[in-house]
N, C-alpha and C. Protein backbone atom coordinates (compact mmCIF):
# COMPACT_ATOMS: atom_id res chain seq x y z
N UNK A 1 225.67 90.26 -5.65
CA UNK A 1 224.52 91.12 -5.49
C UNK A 1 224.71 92.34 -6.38
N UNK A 2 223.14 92.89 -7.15
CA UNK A 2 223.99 93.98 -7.85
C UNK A 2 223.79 95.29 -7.75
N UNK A 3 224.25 96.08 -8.15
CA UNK A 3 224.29 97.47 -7.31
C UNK A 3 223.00 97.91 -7.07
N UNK A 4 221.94 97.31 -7.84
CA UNK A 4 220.48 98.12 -7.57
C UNK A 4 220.19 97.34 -6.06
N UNK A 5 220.63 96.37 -6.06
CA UNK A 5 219.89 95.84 -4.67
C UNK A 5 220.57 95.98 -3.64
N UNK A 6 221.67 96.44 -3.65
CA UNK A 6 222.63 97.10 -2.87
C UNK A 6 221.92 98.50 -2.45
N UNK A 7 221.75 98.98 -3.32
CA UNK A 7 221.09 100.15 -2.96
C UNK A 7 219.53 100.18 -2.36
N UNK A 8 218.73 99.63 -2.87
CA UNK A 8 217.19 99.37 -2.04
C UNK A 8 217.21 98.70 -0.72
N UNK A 9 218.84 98.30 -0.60
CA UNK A 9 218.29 97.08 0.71
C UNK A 9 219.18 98.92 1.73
N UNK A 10 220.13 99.55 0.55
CA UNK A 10 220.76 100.59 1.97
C UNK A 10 219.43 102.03 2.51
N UNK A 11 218.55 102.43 1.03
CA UNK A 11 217.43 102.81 0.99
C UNK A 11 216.58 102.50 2.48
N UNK A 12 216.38 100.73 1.89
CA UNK A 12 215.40 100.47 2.66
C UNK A 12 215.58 100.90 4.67
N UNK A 13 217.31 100.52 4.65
CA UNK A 13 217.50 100.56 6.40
C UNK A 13 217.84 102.08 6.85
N UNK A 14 218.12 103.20 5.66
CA UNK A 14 217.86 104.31 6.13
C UNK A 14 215.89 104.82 6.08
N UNK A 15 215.06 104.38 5.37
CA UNK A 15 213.47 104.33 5.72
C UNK A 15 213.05 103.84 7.35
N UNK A 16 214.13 102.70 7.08
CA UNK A 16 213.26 102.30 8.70
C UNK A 16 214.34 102.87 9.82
N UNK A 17 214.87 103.62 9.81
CA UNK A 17 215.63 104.00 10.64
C UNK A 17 214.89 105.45 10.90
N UNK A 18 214.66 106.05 9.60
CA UNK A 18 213.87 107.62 9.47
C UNK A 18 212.76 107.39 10.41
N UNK A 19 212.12 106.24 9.92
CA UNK A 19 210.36 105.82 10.46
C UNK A 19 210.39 105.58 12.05
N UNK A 20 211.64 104.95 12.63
CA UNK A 20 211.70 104.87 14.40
C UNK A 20 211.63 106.41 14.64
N UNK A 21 212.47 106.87 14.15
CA UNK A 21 212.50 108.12 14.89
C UNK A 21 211.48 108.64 14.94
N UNK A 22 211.18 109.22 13.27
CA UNK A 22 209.90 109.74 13.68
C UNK A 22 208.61 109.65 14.27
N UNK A 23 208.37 108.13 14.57
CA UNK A 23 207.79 107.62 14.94
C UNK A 23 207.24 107.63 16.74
N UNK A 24 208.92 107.34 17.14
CA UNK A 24 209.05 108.09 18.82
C UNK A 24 208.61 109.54 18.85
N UNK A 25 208.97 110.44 17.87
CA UNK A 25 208.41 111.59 18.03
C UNK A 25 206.97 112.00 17.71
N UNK A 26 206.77 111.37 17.09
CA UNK A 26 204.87 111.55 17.19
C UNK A 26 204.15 110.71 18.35
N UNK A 27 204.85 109.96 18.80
CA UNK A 27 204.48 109.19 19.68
C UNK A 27 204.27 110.35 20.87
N UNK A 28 205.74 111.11 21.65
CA UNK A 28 205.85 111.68 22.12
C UNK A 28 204.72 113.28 22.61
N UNK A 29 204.99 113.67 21.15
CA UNK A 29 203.70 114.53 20.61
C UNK A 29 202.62 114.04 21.09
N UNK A 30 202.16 113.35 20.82
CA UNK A 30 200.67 112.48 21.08
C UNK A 30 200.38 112.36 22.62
N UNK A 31 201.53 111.92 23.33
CA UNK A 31 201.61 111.37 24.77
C UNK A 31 200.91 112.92 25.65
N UNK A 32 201.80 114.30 24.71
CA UNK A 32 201.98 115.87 25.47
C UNK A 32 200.68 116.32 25.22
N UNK A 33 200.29 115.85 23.86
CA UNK A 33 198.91 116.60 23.43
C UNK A 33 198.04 116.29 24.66
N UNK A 34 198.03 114.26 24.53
CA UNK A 34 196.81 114.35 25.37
C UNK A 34 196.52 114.79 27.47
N UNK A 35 198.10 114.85 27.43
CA UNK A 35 198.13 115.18 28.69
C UNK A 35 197.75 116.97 29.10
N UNK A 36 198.26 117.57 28.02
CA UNK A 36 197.70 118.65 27.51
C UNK A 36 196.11 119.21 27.42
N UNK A 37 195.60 118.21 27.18
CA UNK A 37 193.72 117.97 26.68
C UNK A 37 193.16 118.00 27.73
N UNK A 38 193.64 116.67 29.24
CA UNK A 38 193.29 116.36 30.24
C UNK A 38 194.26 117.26 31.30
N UNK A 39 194.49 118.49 31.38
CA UNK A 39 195.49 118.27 32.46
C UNK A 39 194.11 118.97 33.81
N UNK A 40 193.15 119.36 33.33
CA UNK A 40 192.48 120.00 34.63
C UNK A 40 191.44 118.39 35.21
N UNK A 41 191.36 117.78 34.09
CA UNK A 41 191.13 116.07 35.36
C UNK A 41 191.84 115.42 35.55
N UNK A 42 193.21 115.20 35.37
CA UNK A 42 194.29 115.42 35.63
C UNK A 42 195.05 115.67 37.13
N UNK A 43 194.65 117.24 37.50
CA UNK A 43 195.01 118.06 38.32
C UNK A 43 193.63 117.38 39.16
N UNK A 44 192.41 117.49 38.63
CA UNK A 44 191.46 117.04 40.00
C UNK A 44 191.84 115.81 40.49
N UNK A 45 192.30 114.98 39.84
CA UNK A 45 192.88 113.49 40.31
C UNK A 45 194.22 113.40 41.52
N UNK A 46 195.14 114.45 40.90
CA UNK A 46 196.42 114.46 41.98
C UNK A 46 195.63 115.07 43.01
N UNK A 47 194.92 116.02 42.80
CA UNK A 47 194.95 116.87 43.94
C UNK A 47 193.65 117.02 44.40
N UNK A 48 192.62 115.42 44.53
CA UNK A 48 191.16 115.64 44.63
C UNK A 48 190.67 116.31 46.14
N UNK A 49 191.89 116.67 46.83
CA UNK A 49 191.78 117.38 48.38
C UNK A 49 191.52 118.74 48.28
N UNK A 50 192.18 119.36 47.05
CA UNK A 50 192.27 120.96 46.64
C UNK A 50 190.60 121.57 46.22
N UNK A 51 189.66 119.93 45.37
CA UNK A 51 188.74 120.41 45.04
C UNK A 51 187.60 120.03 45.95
N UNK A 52 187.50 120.14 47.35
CA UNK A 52 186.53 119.15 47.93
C UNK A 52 186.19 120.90 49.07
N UNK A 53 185.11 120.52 49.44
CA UNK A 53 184.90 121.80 49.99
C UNK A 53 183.70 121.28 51.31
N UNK A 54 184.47 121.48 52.67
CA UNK A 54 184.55 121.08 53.94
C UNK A 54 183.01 121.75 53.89
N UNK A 55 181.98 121.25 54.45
CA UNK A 55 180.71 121.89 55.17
C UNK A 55 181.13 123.03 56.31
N UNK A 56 180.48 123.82 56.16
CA UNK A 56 180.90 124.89 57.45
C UNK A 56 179.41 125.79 57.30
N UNK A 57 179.23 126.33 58.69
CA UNK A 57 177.86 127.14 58.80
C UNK A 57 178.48 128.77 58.96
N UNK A 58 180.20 129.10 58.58
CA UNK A 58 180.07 130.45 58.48
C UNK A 58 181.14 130.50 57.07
N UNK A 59 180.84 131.19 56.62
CA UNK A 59 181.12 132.35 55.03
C UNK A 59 182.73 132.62 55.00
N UNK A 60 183.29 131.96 54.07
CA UNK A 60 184.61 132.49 53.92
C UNK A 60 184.17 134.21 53.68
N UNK A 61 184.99 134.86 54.52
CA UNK A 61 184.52 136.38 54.17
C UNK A 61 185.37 136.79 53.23
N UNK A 62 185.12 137.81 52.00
CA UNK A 62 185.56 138.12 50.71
C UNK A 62 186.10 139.45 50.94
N UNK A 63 187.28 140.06 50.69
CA UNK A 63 187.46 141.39 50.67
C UNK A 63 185.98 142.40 50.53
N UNK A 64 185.65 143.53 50.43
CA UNK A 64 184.48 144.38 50.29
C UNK A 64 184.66 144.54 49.20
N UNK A 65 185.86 144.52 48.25
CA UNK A 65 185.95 144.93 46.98
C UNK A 65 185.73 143.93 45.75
N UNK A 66 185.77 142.38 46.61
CA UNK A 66 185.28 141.50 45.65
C UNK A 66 184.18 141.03 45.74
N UNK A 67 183.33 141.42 47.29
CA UNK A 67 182.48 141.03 47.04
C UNK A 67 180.91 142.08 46.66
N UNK A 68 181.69 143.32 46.46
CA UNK A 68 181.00 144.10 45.76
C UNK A 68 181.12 144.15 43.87
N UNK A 69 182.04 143.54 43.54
CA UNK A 69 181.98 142.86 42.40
C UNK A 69 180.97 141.87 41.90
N UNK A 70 181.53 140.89 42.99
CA UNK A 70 179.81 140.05 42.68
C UNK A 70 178.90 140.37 42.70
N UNK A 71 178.52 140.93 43.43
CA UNK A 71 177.08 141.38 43.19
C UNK A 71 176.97 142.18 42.01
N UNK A 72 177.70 143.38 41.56
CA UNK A 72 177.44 143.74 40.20
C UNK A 72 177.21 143.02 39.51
N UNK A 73 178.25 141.62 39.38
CA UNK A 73 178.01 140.71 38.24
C UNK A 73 176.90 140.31 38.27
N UNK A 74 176.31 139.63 39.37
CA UNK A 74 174.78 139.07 39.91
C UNK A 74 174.09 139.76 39.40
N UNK A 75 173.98 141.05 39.73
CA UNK A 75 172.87 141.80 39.26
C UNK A 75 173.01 142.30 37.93
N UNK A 76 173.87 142.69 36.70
CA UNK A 76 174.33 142.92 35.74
C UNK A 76 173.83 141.45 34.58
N UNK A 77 174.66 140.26 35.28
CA UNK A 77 174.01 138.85 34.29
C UNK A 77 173.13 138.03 35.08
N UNK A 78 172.75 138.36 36.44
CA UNK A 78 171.20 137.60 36.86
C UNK A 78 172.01 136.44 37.08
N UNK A 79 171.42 135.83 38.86
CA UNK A 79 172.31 135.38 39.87
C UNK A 79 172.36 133.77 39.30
N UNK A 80 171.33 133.64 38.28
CA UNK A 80 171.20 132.34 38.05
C UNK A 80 172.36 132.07 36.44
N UNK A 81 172.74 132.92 36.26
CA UNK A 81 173.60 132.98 35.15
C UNK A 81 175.45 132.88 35.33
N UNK A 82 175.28 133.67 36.56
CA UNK A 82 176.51 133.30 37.00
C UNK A 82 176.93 132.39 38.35
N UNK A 83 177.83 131.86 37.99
CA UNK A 83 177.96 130.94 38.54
C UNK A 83 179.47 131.37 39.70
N UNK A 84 180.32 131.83 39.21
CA UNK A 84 181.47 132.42 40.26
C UNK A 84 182.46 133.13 38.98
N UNK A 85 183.45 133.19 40.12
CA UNK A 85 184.87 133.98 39.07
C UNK A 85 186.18 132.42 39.31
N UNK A 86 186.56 132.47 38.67
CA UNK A 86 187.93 131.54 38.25
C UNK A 86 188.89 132.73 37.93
N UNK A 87 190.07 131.84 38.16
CA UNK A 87 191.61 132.57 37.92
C UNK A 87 191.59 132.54 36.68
């Protein structure tokens, strides 16, 4: 065998050796991104108990200080504009 093909065939098994790796690692990447993308349906899926909201005929009552907030907001962007506060 002669030295050039000695060398393309040692070439070649350090390429495919480069290409697994990197390969698992974009893989990896890819796996984080998309769990990353989805994690709030995701989170509604583990935890579809956290987002479900029991019928009741009395008012979680709000501190006076938040719920004098809302209403500024209400009345500031108009009740049909806002919708609530999130964390």
């Amino acid at each position: 065998m002669s030295s050039s093909k000695k060398m393309n065939r040692k070439l070649w098994r350090i390429h495919n050796w480069v290409g697994l790796y990197t390969g698992i690692v974009i893989a990896v990447l890819s796996l984080t991104g998309v769990l990353a993308l989805f994690r709030v349906e995701i989170d509604q899926a583990i935890n579809s108990s956290y987002f479900e909201i029991a019928e009741s005929e009395q008012l979680a009552s709000f501190h006076p200080g938040v719920t004098l907030l809302i209403d500024s907001l209400k009345n500031e962007y108009g009740a049909d504009n806002f919708t609530g506060i999130s964390p």
